[in-house]
PDB file of N, CA and C in Angstrom:
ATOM      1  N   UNK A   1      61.303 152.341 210.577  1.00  0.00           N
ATOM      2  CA  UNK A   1      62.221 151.892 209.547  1.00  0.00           C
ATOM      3  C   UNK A   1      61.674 150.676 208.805  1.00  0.00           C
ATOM      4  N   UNK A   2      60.708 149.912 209.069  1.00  0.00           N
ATOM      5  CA  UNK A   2      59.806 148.474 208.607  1.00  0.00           C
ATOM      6  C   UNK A   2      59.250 149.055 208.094  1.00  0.00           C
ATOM      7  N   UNK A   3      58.525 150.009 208.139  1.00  0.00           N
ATOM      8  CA  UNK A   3      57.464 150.113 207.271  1.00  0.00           C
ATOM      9  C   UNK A   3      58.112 150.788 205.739  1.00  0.00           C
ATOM     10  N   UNK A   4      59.270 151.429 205.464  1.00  0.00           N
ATOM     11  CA  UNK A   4      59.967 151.988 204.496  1.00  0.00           C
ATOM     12  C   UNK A   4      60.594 150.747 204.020  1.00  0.00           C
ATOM     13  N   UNK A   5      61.050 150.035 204.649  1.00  0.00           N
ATOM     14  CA  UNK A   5      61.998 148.648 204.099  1.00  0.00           C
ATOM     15  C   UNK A   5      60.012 147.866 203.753  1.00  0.00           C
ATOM     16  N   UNK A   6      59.233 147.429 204.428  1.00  0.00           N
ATOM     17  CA  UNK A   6      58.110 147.206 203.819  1.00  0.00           C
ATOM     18  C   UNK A   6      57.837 147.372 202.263  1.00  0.00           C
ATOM     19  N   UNK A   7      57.133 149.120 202.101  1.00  0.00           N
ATOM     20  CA  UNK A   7      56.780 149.759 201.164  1.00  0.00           C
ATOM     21  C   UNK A   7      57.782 149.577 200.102  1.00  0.00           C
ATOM     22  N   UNK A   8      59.278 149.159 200.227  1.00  0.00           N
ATOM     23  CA  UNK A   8      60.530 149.001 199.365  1.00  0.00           C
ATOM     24  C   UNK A   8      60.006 147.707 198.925  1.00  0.00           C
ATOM     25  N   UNK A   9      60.178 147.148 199.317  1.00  0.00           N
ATOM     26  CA  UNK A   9      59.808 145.427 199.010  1.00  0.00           C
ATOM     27  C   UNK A   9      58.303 145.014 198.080  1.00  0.00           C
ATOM     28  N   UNK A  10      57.423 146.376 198.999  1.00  0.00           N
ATOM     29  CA  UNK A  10      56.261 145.785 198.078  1.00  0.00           C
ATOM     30  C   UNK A  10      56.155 146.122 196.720  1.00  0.00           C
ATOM     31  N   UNK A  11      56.636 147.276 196.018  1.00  0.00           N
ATOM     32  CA  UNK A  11      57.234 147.511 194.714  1.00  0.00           C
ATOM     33  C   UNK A  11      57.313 146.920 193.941  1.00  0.00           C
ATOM     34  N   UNK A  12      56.985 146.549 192.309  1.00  0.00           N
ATOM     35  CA  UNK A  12      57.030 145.406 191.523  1.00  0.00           C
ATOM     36  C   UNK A  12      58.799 145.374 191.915  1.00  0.00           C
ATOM     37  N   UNK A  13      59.330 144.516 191.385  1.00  0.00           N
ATOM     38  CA  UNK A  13      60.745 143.833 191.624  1.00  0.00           C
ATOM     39  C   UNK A  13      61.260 144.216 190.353  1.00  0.00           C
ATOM     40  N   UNK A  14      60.778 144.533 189.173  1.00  0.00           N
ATOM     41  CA  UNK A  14      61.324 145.068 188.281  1.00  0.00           C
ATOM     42  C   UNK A  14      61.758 146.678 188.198  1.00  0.00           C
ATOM     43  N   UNK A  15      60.819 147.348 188.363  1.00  0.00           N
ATOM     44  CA  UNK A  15      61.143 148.764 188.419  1.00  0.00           C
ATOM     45  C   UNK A  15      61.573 149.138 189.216  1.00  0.00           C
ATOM     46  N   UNK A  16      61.916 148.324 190.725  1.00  0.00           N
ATOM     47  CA  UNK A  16      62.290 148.843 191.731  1.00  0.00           C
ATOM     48  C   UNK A  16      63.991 148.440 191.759  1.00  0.00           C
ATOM     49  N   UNK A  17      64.643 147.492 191.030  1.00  0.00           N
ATOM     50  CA  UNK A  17      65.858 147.297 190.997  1.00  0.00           C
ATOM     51  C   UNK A  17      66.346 147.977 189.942  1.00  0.00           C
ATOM     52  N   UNK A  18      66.029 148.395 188.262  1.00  0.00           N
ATOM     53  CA  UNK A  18      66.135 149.142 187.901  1.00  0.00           C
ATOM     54  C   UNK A  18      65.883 150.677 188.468  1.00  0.00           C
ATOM     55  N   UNK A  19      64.834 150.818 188.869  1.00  0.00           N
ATOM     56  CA  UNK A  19      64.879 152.385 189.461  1.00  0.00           C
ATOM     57  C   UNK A  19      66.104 152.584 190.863  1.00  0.00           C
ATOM     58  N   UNK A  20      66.315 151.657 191.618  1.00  0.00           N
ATOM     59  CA  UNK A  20      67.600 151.675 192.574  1.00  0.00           C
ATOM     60  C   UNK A  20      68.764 152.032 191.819  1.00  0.00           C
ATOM     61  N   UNK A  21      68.847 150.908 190.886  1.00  0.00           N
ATOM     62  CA  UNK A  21      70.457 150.947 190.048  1.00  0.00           C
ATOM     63  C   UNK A  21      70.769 152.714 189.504  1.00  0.00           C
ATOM     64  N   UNK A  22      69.870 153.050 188.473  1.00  0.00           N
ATOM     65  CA  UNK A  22      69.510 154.267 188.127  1.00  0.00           C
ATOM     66  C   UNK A  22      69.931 155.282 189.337  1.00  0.00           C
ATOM     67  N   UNK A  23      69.578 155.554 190.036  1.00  0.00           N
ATOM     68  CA  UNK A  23      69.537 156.435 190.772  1.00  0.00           C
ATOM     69  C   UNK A  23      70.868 155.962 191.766  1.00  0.00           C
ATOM     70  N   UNK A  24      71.291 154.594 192.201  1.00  0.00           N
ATOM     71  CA  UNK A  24      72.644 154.569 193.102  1.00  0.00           C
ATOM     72  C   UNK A  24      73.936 155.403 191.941  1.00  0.00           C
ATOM     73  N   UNK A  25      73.968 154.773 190.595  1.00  0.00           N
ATOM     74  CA  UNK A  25      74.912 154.946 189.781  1.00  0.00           C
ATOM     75  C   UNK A  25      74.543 156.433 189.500  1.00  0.00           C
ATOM     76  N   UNK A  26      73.460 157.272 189.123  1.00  0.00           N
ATOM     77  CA  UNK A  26      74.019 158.577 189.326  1.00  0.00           C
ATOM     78  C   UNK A  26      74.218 159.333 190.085  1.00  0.00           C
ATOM     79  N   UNK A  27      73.876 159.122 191.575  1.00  0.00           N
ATOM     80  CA  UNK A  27      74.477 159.727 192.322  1.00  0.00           C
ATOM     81  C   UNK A  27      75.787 159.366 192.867  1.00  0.00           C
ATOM     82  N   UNK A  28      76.209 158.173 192.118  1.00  0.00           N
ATOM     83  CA  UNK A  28      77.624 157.757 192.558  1.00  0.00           C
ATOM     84  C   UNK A  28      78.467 158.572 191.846  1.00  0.00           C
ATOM     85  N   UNK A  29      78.219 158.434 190.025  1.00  0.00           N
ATOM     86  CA  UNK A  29      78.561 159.943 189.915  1.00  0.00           C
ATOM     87  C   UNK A  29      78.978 161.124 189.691  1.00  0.00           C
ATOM     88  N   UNK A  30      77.677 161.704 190.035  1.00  0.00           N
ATOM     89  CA  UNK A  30      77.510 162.851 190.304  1.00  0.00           C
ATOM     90  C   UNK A  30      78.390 163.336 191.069  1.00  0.00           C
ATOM     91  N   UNK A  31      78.474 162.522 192.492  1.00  0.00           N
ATOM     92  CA  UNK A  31      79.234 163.288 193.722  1.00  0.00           C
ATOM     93  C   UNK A  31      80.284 162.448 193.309  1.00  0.00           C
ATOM     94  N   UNK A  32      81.138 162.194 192.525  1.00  0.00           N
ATOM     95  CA  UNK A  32      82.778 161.974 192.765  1.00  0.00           C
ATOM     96  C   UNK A  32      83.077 160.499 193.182  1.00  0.00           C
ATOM     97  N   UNK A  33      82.205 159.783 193.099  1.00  0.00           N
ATOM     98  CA  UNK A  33      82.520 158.519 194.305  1.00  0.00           C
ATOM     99  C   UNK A  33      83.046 157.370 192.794  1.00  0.00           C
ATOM    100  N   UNK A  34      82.340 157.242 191.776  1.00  0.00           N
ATOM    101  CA  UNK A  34      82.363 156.476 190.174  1.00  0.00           C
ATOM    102  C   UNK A  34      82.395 158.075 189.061  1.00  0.00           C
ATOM    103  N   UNK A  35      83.632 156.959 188.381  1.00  0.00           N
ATOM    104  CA  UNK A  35      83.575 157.987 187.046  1.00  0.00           C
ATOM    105  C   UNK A  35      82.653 157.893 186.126  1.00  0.00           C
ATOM    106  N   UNK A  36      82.689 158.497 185.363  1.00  0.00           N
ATOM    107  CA  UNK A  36      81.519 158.826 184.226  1.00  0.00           C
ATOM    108  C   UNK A  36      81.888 157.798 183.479  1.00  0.00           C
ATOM    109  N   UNK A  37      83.347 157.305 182.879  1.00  0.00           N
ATOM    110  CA  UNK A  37      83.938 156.667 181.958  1.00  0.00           C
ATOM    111  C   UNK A  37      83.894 155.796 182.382  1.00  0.00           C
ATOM    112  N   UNK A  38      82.910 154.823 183.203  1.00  0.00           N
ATOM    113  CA  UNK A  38      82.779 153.745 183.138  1.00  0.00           C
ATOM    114  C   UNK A  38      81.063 152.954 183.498  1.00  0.00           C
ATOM    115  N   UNK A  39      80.805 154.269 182.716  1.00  0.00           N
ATOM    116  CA  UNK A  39      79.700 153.537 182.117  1.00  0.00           C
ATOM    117  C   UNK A  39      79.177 154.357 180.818  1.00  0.00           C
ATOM    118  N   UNK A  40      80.006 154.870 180.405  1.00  0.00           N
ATOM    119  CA  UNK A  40      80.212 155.622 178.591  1.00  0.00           C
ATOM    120  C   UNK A  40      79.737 154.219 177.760  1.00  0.00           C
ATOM    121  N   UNK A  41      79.020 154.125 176.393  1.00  0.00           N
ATOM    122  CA  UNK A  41      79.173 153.080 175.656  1.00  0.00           C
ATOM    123  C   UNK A  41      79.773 153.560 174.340  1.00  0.00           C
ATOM    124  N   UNK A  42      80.694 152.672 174.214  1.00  0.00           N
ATOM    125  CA  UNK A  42      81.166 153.208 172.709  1.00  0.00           C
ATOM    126  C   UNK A  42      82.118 151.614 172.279  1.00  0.00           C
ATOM    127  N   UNK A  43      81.768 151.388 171.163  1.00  0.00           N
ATOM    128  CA  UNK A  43      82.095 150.347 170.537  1.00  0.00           C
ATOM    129  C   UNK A  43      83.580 149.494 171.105  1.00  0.00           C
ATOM    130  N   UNK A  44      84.063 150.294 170.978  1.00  0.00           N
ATOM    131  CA  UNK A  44      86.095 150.354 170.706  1.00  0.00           C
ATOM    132  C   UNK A  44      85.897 149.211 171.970  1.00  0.00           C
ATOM    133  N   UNK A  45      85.104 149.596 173.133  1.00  0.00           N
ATOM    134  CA  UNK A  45      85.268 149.183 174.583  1.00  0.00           C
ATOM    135  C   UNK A  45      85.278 147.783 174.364  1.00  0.00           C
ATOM    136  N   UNK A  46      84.128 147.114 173.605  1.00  0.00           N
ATOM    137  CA  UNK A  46      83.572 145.811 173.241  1.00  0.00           C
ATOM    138  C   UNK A  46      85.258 144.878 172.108  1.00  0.00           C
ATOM    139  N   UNK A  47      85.487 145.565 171.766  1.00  0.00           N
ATOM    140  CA  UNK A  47      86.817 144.952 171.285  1.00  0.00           C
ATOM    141  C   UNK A  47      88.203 144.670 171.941  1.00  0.00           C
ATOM    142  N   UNK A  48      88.246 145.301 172.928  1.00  0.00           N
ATOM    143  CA  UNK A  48      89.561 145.275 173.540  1.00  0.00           C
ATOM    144  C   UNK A  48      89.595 143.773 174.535  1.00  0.00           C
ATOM    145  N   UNK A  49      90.408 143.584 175.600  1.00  0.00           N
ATOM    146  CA  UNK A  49      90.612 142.180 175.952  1.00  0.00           C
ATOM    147  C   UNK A  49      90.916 143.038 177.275  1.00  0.00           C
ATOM    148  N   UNK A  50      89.734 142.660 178.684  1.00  0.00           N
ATOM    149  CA  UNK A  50      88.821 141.699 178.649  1.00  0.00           C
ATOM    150  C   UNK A  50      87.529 143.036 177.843  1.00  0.00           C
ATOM    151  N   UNK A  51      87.247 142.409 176.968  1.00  0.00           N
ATOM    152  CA  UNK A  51      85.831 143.532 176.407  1.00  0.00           C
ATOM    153  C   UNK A  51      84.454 143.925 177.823  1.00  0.00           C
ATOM    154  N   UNK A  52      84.810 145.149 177.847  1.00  0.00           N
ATOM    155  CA  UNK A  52      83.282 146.020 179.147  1.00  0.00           C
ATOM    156  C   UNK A  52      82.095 145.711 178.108  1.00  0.00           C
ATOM    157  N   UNK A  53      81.275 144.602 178.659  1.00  0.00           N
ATOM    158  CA  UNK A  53      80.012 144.055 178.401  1.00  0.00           C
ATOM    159  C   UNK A  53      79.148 144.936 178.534  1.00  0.00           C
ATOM    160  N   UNK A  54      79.598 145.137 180.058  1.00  0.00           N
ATOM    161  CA  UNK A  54      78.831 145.821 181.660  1.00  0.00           C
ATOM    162  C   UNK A  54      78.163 147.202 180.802  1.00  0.00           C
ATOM    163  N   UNK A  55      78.472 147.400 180.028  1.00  0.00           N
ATOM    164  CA  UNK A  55      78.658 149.186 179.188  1.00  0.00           C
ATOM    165  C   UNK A  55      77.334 149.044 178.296  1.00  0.00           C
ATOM    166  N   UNK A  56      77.054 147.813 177.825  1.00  0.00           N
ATOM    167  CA  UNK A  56      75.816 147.926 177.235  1.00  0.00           C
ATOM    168  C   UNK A  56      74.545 148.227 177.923  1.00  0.00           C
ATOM    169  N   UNK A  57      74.463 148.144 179.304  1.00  0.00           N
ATOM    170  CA  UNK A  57      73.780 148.402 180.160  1.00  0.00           C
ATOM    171  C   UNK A  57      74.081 149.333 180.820  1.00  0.00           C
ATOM    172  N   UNK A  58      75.126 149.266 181.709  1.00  0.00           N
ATOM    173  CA  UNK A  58      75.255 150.672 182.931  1.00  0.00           C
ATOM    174  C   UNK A  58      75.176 151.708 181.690  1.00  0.00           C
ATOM    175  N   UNK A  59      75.151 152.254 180.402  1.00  0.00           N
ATOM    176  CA  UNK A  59      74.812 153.253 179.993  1.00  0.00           C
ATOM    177  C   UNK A  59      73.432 153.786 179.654  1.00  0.00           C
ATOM    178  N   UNK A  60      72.776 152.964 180.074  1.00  0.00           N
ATOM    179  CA  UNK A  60      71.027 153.758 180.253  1.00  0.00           C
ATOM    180  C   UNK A  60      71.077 154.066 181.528  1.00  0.00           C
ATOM    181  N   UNK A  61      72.197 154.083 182.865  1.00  0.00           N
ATOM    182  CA  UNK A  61      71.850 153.810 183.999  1.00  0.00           C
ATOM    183  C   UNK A  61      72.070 155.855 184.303  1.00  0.00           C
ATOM    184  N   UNK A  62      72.523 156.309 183.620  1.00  0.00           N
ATOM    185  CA  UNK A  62      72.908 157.628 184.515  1.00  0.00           C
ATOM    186  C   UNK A  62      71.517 158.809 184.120  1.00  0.00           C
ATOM    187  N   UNK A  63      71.487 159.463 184.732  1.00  0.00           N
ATOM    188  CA  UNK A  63      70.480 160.168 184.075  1.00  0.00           C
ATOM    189  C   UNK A  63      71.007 161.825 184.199  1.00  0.00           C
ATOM    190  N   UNK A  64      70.343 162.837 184.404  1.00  0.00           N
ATOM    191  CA  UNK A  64      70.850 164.134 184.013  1.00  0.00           C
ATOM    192  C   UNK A  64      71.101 164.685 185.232  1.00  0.00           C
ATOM    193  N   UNK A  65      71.736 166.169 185.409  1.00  0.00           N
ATOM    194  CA  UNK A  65      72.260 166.303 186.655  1.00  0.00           C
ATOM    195  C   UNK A  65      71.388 166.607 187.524  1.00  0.00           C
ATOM    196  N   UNK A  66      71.267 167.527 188.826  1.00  0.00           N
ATOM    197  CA  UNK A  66      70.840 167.871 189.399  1.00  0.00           C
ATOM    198  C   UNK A  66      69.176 167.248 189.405  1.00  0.00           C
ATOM    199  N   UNK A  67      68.326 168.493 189.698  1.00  0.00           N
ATOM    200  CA  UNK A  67      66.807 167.497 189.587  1.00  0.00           C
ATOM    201  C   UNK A  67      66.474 166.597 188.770  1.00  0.00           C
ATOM    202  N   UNK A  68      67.158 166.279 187.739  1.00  0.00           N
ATOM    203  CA  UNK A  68      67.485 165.030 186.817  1.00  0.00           C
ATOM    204  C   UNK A  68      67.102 164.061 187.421  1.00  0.00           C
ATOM    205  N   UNK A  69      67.951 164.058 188.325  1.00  0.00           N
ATOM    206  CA  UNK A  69      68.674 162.451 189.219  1.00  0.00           C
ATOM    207  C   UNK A  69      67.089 162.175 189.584  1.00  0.00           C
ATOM    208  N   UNK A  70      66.469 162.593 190.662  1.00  0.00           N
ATOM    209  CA  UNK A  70      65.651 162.716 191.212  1.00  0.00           C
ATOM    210  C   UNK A  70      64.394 162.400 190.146  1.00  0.00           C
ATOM    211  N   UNK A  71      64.007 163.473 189.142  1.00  0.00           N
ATOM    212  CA  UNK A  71      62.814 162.988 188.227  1.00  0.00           C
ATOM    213  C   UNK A  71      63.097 161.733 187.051  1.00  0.00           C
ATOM    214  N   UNK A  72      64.106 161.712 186.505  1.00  0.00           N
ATOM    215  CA  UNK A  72      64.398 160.486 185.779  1.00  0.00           C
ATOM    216  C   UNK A  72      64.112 159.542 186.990  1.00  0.00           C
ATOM    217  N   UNK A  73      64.538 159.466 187.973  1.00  0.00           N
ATOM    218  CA  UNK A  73      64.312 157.937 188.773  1.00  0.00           C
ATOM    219  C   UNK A  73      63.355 157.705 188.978  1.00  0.00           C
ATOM    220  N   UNK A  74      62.314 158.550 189.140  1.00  0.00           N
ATOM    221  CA  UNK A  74      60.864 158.783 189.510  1.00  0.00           C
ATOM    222  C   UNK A  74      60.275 158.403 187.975  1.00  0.00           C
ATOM    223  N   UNK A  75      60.221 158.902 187.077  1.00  0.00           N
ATOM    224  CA  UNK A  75      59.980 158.384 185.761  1.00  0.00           C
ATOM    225  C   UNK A  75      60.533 156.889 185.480  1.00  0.00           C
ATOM    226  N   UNK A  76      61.511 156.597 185.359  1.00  0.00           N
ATOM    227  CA  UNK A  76      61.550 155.010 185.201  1.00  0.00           C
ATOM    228  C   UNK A  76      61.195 154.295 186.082  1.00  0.00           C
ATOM    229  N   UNK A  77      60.829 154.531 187.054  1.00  0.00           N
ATOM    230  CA  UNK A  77      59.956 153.524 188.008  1.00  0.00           C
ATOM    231  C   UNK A  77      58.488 153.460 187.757  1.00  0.00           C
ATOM    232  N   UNK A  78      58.573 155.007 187.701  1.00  0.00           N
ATOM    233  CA  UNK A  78      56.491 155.205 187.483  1.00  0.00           C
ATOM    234  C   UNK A  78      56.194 154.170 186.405  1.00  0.00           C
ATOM    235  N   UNK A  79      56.841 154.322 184.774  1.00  0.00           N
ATOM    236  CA  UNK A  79      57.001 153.921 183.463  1.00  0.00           C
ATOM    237  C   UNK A  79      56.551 152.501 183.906  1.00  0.00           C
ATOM    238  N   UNK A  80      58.221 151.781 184.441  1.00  0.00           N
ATOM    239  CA  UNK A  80      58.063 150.424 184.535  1.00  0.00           C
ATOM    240  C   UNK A  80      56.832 149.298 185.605  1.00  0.00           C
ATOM    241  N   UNK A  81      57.006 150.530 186.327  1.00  0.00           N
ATOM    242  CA  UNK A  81      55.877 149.816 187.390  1.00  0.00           C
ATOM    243  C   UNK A  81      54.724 149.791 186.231  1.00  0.00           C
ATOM    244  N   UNK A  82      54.159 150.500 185.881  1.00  0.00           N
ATOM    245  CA  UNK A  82      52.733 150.282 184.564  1.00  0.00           C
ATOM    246  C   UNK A  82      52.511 149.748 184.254  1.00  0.00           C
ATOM    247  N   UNK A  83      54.263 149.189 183.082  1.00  0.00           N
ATOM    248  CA  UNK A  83      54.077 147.792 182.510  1.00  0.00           C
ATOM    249  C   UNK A  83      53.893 147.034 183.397  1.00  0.00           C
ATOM    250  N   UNK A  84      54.834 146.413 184.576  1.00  0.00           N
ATOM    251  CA  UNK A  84      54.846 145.329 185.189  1.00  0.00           C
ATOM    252  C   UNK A  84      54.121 145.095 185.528  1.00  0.00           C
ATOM    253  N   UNK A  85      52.943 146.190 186.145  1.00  0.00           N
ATOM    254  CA  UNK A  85      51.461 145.758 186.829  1.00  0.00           C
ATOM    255  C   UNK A  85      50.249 145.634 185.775  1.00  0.00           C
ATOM    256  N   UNK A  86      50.427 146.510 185.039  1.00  0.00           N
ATOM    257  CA  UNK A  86      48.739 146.553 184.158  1.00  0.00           C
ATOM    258  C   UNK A  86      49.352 146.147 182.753  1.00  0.00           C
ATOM    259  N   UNK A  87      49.943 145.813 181.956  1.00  0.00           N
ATOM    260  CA  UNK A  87      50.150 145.238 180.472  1.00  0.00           C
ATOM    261  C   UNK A  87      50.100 144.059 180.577  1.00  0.00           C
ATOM    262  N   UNK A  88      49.209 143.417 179.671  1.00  0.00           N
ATOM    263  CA  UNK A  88      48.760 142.223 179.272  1.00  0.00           C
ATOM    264  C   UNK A  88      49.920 141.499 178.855  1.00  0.00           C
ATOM    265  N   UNK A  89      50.554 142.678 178.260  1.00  0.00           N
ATOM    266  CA  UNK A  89      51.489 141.416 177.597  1.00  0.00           C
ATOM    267  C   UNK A  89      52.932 141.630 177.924  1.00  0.00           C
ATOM    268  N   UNK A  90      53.076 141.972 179.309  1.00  0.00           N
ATOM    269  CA  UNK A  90      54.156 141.425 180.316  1.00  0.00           C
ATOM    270  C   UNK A  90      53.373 140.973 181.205  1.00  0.00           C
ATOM    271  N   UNK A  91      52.902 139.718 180.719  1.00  0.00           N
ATOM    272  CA  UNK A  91      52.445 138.640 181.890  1.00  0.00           C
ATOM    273  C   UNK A  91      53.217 138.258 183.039  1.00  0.00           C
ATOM    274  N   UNK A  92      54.667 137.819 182.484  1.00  0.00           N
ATOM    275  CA  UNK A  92      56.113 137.297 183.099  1.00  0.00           C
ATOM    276  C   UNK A  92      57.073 138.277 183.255  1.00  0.00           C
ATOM    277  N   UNK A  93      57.733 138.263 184.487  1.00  0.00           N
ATOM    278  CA  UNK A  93      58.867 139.564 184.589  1.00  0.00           C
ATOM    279  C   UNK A  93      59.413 139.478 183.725  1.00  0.00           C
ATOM    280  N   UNK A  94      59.732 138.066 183.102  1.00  0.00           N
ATOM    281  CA  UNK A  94      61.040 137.862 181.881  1.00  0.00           C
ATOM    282  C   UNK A  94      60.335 138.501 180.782  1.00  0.00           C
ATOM    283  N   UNK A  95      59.423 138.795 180.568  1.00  0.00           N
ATOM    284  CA  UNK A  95      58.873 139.172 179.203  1.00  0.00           C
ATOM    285  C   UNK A  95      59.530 140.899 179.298  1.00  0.00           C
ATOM    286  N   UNK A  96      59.136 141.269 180.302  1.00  0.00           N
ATOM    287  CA  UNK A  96      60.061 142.627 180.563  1.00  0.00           C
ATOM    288  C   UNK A  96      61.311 143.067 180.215  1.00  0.00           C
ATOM    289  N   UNK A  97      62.094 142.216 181.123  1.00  0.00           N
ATOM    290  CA  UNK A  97      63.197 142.320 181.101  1.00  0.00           C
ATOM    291  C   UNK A  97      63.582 141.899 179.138  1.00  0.00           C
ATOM    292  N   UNK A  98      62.991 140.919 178.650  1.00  0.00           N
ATOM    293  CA  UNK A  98      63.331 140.884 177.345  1.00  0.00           C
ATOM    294  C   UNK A  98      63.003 142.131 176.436  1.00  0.00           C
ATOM    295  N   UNK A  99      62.052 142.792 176.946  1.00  0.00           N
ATOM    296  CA  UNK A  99      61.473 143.987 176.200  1.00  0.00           C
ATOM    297  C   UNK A  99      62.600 144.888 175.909  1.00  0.00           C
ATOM    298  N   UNK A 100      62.668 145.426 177.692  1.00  0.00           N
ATOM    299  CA  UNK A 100      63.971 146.340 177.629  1.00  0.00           C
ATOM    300  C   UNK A 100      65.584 145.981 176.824  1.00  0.00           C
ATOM    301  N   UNK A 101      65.993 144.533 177.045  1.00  0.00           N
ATOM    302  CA  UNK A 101      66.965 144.408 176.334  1.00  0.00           C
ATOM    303  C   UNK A 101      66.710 144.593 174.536  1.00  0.00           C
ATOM    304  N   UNK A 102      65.473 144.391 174.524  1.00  0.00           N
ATOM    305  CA  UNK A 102      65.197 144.663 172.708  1.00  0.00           C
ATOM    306  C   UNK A 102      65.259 146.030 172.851  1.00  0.00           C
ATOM    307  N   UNK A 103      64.700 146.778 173.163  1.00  0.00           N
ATOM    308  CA  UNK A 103      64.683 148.039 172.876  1.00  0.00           C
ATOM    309  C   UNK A 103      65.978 148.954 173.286  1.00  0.00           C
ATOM    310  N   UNK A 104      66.846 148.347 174.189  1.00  0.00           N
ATOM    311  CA  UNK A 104      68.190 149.039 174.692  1.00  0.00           C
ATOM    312  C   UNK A 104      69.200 148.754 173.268  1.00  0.00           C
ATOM    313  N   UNK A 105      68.787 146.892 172.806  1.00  0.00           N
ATOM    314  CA  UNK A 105      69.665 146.688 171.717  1.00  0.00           C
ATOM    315  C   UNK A 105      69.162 147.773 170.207  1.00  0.00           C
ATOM    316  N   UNK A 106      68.000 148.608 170.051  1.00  0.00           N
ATOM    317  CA  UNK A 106      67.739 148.934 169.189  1.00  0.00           C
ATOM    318  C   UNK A 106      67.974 150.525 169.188  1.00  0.00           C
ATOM    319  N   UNK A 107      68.033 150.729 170.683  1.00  0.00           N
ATOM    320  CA  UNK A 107      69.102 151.978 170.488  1.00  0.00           C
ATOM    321  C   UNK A 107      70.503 152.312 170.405  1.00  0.00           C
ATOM    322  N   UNK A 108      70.980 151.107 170.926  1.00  0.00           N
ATOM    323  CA  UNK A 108      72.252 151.075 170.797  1.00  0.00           C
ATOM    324  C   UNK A 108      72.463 150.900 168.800  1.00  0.00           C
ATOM    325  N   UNK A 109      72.082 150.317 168.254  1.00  0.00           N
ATOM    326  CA  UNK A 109      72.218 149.989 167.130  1.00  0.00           C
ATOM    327  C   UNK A 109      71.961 150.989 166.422  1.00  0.00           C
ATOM    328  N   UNK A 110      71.009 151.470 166.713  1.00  0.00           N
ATOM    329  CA  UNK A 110      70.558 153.457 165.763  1.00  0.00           C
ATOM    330  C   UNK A 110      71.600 154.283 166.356  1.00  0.00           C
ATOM    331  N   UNK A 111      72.330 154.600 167.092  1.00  0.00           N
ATOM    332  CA  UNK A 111      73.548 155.302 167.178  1.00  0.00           C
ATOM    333  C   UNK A 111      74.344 154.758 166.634  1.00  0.00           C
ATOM    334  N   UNK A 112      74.148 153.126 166.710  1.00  0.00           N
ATOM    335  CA  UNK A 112      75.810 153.092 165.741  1.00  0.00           C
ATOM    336  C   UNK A 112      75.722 153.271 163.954  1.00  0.00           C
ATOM    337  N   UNK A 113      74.234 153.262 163.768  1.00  0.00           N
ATOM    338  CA  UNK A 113      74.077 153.890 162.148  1.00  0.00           C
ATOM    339  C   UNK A 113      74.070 154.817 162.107  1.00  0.00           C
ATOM    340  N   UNK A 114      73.511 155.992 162.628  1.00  0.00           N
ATOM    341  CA  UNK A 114      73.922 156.915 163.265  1.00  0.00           C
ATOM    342  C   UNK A 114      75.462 158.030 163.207  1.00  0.00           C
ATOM    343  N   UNK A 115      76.355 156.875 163.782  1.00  0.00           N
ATOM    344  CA  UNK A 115      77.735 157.078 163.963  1.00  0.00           C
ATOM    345  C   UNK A 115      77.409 158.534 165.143  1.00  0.00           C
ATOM    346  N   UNK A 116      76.656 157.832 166.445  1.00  0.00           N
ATOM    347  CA  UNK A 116      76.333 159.383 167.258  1.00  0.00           C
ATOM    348  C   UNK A 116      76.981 158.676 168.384  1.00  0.00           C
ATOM    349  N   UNK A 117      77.660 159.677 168.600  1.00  0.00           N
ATOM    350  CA  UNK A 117      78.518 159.531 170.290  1.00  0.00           C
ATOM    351  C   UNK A 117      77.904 159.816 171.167  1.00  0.00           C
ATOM    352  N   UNK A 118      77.452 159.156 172.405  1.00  0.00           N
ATOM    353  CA  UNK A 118      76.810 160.145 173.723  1.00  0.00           C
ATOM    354  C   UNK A 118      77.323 161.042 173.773  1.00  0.00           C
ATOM    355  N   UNK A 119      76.978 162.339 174.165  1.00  0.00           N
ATOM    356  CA  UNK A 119      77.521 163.445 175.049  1.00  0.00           C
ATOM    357  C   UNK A 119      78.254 163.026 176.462  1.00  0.00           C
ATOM    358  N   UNK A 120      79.164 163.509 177.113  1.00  0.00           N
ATOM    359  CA  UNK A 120      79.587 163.224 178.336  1.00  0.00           C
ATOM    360  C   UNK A 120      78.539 164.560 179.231  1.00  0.00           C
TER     361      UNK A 120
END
């Protein structure tokens, strides 16, 4: 069991808490345990009182059903581990983590010109 809790740990720290989150939240779910509708993003959410922040994020977190779950998690880890280890220019985890929030904010923003709803 050390050597799996090991090999967990030795993992860049970026792709490995994103690739966890990813994969806990869709199999949460998937099997019934969390609804879908709460991690949907859609504007309206951000206006109401207290406004779901949380939604700008937990909505990259689910991925597709069945072998989905499984190869999306495997893909955003492979992806991020790359950057985190071999790109020059994520020297700093924070440079990462800023990446992804630019690029999460620039999809979120092309759907809302867009005017495109996720699919459920």
């Amino acid at each position: 069991m050390s050597d799996v809790t090991s090999l967990y740990f030795s993992t860049p720290p970026v792709a490995r808490t994103v690739a966890t989150a990813v994969f806990l939240s869709s199999v949460a779910v998937y099997t019934g345990m969390l609804s879908i509708y709460g991690f949907v993003f859609h504007y309206s959410m951000l206006f109401k009182f207290p406004p779901a922040i949380q939604r700008l994020v937990t909505s990259f977190l689910i991925t597709s059903k069945d072998l989905g779950v499984l190869f999306d998690t495997y893909f955003v880890y492979n992806y991020l581990s790359q950057l985190e280890k071999s790109n020059a220019k994520f020297a700093k985890k924070e440079d990462l983590i800023w990446y992804l929030m630019f690029v999460g904010g620039v999809i979120i923003r092309f759907l809302e010109l867009r005017k495109i709803t996720p699919a459920l």
